[in-house]
Structures are given as structure tokens and as C-alpha cells.
Protein backbone atom coordinates (compact mmCIF):
# COMPACT_ATOMS: atom_id res chain seq x y z
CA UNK A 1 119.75 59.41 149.76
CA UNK A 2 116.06 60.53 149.46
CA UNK A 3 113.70 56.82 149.88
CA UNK A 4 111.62 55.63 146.58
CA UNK A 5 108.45 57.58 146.17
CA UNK A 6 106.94 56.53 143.68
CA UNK A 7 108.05 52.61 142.03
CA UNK A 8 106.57 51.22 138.54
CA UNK A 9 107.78 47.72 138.53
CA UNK A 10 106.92 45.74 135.08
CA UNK A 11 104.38 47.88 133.89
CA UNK A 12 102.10 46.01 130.76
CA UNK A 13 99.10 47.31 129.57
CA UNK A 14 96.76 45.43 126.64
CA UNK A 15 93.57 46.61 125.14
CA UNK A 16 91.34 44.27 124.28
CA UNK A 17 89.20 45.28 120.47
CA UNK A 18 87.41 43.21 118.10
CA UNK A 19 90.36 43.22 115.95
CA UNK A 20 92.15 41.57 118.61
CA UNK A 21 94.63 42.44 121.38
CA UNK A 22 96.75 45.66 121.22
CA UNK A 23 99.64 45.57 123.46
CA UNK A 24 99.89 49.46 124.29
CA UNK A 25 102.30 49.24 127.36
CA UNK A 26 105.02 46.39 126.88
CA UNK A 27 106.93 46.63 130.11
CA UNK A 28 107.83 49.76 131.96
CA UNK A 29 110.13 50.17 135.17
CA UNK A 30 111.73 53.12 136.71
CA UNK A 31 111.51 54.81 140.23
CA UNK A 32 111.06 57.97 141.60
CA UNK A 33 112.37 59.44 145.05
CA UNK A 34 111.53 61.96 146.97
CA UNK A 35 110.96 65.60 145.62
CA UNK A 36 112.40 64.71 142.26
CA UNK A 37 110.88 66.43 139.09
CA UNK A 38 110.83 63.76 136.74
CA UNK A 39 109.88 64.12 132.77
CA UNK A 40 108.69 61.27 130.29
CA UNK A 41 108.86 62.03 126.82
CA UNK A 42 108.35 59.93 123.94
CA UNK A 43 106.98 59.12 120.48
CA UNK A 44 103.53 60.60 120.03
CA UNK A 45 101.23 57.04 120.36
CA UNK A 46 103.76 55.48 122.81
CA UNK A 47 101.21 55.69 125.67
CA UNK A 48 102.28 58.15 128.07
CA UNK A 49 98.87 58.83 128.98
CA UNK A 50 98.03 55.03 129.26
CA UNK A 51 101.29 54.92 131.80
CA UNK A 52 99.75 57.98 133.61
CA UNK A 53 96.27 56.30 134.43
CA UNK A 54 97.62 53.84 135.49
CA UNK A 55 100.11 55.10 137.59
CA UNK A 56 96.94 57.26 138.84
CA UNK A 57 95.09 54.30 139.52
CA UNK A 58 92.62 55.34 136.83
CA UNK A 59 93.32 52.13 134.95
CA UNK A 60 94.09 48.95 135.99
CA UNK A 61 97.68 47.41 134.09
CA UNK A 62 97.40 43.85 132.77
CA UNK A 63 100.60 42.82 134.06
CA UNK A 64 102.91 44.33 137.21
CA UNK A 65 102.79 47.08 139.78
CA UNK A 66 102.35 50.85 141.27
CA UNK A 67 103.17 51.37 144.31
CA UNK A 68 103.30 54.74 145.92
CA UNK A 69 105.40 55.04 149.53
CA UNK A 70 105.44 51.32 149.27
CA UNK A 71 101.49 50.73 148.56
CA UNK A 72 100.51 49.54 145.90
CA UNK A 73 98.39 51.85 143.88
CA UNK A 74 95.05 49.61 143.09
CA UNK A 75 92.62 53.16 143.09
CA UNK A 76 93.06 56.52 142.76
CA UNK A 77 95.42 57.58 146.29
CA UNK A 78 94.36 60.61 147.95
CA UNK A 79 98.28 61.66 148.15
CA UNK A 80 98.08 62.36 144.68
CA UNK A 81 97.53 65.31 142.59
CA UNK A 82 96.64 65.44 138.67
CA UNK A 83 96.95 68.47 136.42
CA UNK A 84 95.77 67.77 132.95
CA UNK A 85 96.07 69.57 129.70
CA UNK A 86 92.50 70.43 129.21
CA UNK A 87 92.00 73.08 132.05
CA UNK A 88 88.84 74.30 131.08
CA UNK A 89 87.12 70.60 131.94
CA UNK A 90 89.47 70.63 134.71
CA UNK A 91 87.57 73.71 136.62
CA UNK A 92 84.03 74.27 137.73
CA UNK A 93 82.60 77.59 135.80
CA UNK A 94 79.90 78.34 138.30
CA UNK A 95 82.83 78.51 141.13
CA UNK A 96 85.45 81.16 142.08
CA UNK A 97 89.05 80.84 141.44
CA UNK A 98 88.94 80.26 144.90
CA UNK A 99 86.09 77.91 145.07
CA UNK A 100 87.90 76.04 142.53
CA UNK A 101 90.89 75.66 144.81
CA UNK A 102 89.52 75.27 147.90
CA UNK A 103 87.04 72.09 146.92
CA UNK A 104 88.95 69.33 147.15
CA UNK A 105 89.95 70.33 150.89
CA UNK A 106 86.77 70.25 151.64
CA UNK A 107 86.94 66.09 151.75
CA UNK A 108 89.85 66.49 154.20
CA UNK A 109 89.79 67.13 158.23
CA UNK A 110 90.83 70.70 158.60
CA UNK A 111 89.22 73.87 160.42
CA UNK A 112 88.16 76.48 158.03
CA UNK A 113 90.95 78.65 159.18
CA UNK A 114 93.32 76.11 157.95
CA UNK A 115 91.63 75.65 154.73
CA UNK A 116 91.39 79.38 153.77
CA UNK A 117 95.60 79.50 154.75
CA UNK A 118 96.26 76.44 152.43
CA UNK A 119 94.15 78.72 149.52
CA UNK A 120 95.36 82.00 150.18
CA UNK A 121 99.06 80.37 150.22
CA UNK A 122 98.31 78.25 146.88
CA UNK A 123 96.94 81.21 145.41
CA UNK A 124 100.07 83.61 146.26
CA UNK A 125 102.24 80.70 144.75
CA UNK A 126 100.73 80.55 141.01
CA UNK A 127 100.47 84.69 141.25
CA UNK A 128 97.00 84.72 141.28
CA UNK A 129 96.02 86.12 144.98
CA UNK A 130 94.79 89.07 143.32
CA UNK A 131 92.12 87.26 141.09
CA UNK A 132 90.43 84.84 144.00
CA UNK A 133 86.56 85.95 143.70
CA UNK A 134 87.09 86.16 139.81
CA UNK A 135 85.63 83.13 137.60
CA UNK A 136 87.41 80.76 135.41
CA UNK A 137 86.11 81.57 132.03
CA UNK A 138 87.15 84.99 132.41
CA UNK A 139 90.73 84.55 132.73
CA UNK A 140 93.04 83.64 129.62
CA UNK A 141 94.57 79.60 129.40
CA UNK A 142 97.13 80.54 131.06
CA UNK A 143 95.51 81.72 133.97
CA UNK A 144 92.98 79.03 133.91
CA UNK A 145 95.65 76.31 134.34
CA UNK A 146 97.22 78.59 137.22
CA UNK A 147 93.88 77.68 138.84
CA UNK A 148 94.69 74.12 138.01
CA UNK A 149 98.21 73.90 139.82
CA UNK A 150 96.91 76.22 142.24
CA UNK A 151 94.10 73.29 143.36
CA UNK A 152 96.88 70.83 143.25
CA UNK A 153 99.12 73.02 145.21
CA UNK A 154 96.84 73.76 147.95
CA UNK A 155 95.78 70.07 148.20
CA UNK A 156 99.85 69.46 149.26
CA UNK A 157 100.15 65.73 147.79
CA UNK A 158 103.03 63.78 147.79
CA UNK A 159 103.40 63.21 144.13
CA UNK A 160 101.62 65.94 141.82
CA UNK A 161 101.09 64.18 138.57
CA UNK A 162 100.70 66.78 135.23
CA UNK A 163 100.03 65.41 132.14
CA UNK A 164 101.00 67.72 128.93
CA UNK A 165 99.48 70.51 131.04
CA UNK A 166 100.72 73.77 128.71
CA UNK A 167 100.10 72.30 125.15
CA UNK A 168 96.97 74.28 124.75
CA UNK A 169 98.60 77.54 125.68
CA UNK A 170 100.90 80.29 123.98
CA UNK A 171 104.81 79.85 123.77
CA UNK A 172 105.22 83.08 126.19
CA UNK A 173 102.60 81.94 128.85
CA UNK A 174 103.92 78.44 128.28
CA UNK A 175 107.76 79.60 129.34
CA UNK A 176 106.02 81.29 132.44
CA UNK A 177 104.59 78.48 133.56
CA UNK A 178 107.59 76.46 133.06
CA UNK A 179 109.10 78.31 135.22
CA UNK A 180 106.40 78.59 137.71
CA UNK A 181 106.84 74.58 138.06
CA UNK A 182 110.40 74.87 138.59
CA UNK A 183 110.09 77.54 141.22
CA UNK A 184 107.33 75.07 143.26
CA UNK A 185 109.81 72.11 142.99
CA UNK A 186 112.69 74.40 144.20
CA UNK A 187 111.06 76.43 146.70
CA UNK A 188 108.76 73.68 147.75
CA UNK A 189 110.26 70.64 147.12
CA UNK A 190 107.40 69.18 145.44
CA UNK A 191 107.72 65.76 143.73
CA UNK A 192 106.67 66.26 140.31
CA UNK A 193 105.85 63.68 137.63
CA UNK A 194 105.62 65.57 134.64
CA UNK A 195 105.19 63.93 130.71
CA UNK A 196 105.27 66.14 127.54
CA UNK A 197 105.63 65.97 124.01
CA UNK A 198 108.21 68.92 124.24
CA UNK A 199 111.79 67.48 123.79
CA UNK A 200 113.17 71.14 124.98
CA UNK A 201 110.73 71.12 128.02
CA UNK A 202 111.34 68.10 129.10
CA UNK A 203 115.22 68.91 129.34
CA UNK A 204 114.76 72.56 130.97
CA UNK A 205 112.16 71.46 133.65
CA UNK A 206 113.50 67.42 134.67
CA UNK A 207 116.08 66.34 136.78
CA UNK A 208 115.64 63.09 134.75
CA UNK A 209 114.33 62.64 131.08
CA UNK A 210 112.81 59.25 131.31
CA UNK A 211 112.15 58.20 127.32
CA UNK A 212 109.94 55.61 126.41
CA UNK A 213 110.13 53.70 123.07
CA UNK A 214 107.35 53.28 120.53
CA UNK A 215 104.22 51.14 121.42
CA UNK A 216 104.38 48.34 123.07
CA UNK A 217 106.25 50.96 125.10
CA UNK A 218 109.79 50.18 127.59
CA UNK A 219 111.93 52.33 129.31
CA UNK A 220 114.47 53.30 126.24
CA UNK A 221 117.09 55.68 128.57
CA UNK A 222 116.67 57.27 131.44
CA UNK A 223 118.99 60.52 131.46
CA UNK A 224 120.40 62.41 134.30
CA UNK A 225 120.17 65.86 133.31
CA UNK A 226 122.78 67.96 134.72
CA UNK A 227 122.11 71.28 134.37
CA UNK A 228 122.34 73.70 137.07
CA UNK A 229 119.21 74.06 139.98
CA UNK A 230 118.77 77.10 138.77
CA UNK A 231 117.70 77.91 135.61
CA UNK A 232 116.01 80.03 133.53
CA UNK A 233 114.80 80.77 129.98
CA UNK A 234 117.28 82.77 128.31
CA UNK A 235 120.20 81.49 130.42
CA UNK A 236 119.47 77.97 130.82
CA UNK A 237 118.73 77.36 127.17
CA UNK A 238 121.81 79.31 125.54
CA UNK A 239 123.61 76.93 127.47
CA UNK A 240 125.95 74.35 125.63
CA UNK A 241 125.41 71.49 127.52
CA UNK A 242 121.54 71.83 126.94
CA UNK A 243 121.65 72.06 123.03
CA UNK A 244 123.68 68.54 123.84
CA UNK A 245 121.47 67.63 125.97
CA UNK A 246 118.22 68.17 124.10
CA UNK A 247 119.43 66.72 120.91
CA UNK A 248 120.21 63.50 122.55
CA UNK A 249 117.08 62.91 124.07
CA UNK A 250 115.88 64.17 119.64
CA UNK A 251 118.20 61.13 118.39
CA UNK A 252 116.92 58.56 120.87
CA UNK A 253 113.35 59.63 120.27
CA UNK A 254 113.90 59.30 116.42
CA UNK A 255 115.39 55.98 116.84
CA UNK A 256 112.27 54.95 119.06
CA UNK A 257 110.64 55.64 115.78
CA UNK A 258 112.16 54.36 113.70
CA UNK A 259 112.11 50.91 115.72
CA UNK A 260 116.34 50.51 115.94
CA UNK A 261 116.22 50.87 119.82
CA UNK A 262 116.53 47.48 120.68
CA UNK A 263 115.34 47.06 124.83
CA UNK A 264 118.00 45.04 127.06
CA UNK A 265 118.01 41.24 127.28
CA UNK A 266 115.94 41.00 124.15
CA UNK A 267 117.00 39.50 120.83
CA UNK A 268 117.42 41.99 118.13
């Protein structure tokens, strides 16, 4: 069996505000191993984006632990990769597609020979090889966050962290790059820590569906999805066992909201 990757033990997270504490994160615990693709869903408000910045090392939890290959995760590691929804604050205008990519390997020991292979390989991955000395604002969204997962690609980190990355684009683009992320977890075997709003998504891309209650947020179920490795859009989602699959992870998240999911060991 593949060794924990990535371990959130116990998670809490409170804000303090004028009007007095808010308890955003109530206690969160699950693990990750080893070139797993692992989705979070949940209520919108629950605080995914709280849990990623601090599993980022971004923000600092008020109660229990990161730890990433058995560190604990106290600043941002350099082993990890973020893609973020809004691409276009993501990339630098004034730089190439392949400027854009090839910056953050230019903090890291490597001959230029090595660099430019790492690029020209990202590039090639996202299907954008042919668009290198072009500049971000004039490709389309889609594109644009292509540029994004390219960077992350060619920066090879151990976890690669995307946060609602394809809200902002188009349903066909967003189905592309769906698949795109399956294809560099397959083909790759990247270890991918990916949180939507998408219920569908979430089923089609994971190899677990972790869902998180409403705020103060716990871990309400995490689900084994057992779909087939390979999938695809037509196929994958005609599929019986999806529909089941995607309208359990719909009743849990309405029962999040609705406040009847009750978290083990405490009184209901």
C-alpha cells in the first residue's frame, strides 16, 4: 500500500471579528497517499478554501496539524503546487506562455537544458507546445488556465493542490480540462488535491469524494468512488453506478445543509 502523503490531523480554524469569534473550521481529519486524486466538496460557506490555505501553509489553523511526507506544514513547502480559479491573477501578462511556466524553476538548481526539457514537456502535456512565445491575455480561459497547470506541471511537486480551478470557464472547455487532469494523474501519477463546488465533477475526476459538513466544518463521509480508471465524458457519466454515485454525495450535501448530519462521538 502506497505511504501517507499528505495527513490533516484535527484541523480547527477560528476567525477572530469584532462581533466575536467565528469558528470556520471545527475539526477536520483525513489522509492522503501517494498519487491519489482526491476531491472535497461541500456546502458553499463550509470553508474549503480556509482548509486549502491552510493545508498550503498560507494560514496558520488554531488548533491541530499538516503534515506533508511526515513534516509538518508550518509555511508554504516548496513540494507543493497551487492552481487557483482566477487564472488571469495567476499569470504574468508581460511574460510568454513559456515565461510563465518556466519561472518558478528558475528558484530551483537545474542547468538550463534541464529547465527548457521540464517546459517543453509541461507544455506538450496541457496541448499547448504550439502556443509557447504567445502571451496570456491572448488566449481564451481555457487556455489561460492550461498555462496554469502547465507551471504546476513543469514544477513536478509532490502534491499539486487546485482550488475550483474551471468555475470561470465554459461547460465544453471545462469537460476538456477535466479530462486533461485525469490524463496527468493516470499517465503521470500525480497526487492531486482537488476541491469544487461541482457534485458531478467531483465524482468523475476523484478516487475519493471527501464531503465536508456546513461551517464549523468536519469530515461528513469520505466515499470510495469506484468507477473504472478510465473514464470519460460520455461513457463515464451514462454510467449507472455514477448517477448513484453522484446523487449520494447530492443527499449528504443537502443534509450538511440542512444541519441533520450529526459528526461521530458527538451528542445529537
Amino acid at each position: 500500500m502506497p505511504e501517507t502523503l499528505l495527513e490533516v490531523q484535527n484541523l480547527k480554524k477560528v476567525y477572530e471579528a469584532a462581533t466575536g469569534n467565528v469558528e470556520a473550521i471545527g475539526d477536520i481529519s483525513f489522509r492522503m497517499k501517494a498519487g491519489e486524486l482526491v476531491c472535497i466538496v461541500g456546502p458553499s460557506g463550509c470553508g474549503k478554501t480556509t482548509l486549502l490555505k491552510c493545508i498550503a501553509g498560507l494560514l496558520r489553523p488554531t488548533a491541530g496539524s499538516v503534515e506533508l511526507d511526515g513534516q509538518a506544514v508550518t509555511n508554504p513547502p516548496e513540494s507543493m503546487a497551487l492552481v487557483f480559479q482566477e487564472y488571469g491573477r495567476s499569470l504574468y501578462p508581460w511574460l510568454t506562455v513559456r515565461g510563465n511556466v518556466e519561472l518558478p524553476l528558475k528558484h530551483k538548481r537545474m542547468s538550463r537544458a534541464d529547465r527548457d526539457r521540464l517546459v517543453d514537456d509541461a507544455l506538450k502535456a496541457v496541448g499547448l507546445d504550439h502556443a509557447d512565445k504567445s502571451y496570456p491575455w491572448r488566449l481564451s480561459g481555457g487556455m489561460q488556465q492550461r498555462v496554469a497547470i502547465a507551471r504546476a506541471v513543469a514544477y513536478q511537486p509532490e502534491v499539486l493542490i487546485m482550488d475550483e480551478p474551471f468555475a470561470a470557464v465554459d461547460a465544453q472547455t471545462r469537460a476538456d480540462l477535466e479530462d486533461l487532469v485525469r490524463t496527468l494523474h493516470r499517465e503521470r501519477g500525480m497526487s492531486i488535491l482537488f476541491v469544487t463546488h461541482d457534485i458531478d465533477e467531483s465524482v468523475y475526476l476523484g478516487e475519493r469524494v471527501v464531503v465536508l459538513s456546513k461551517s464549523p466544518t468536519w469530515v461528513q463521509e469520505d466515499l470510495a468512488i469506484d468507477l473504472p480508471p478510465a473514464r470519460d465524458q460520455i461513457t463515464t457519466r451514462a454510467m449507472p453506478r455514477f448517477t448513484e454515485l453522484r446523487t449520494h454525495v447530492y443527499e449528504q450535501i443537502q443534509r450538511a445543509k440542512r444541519g441533520e448530519a450529526v459528526r461521530p462521538g458527538a451528542v445529537a
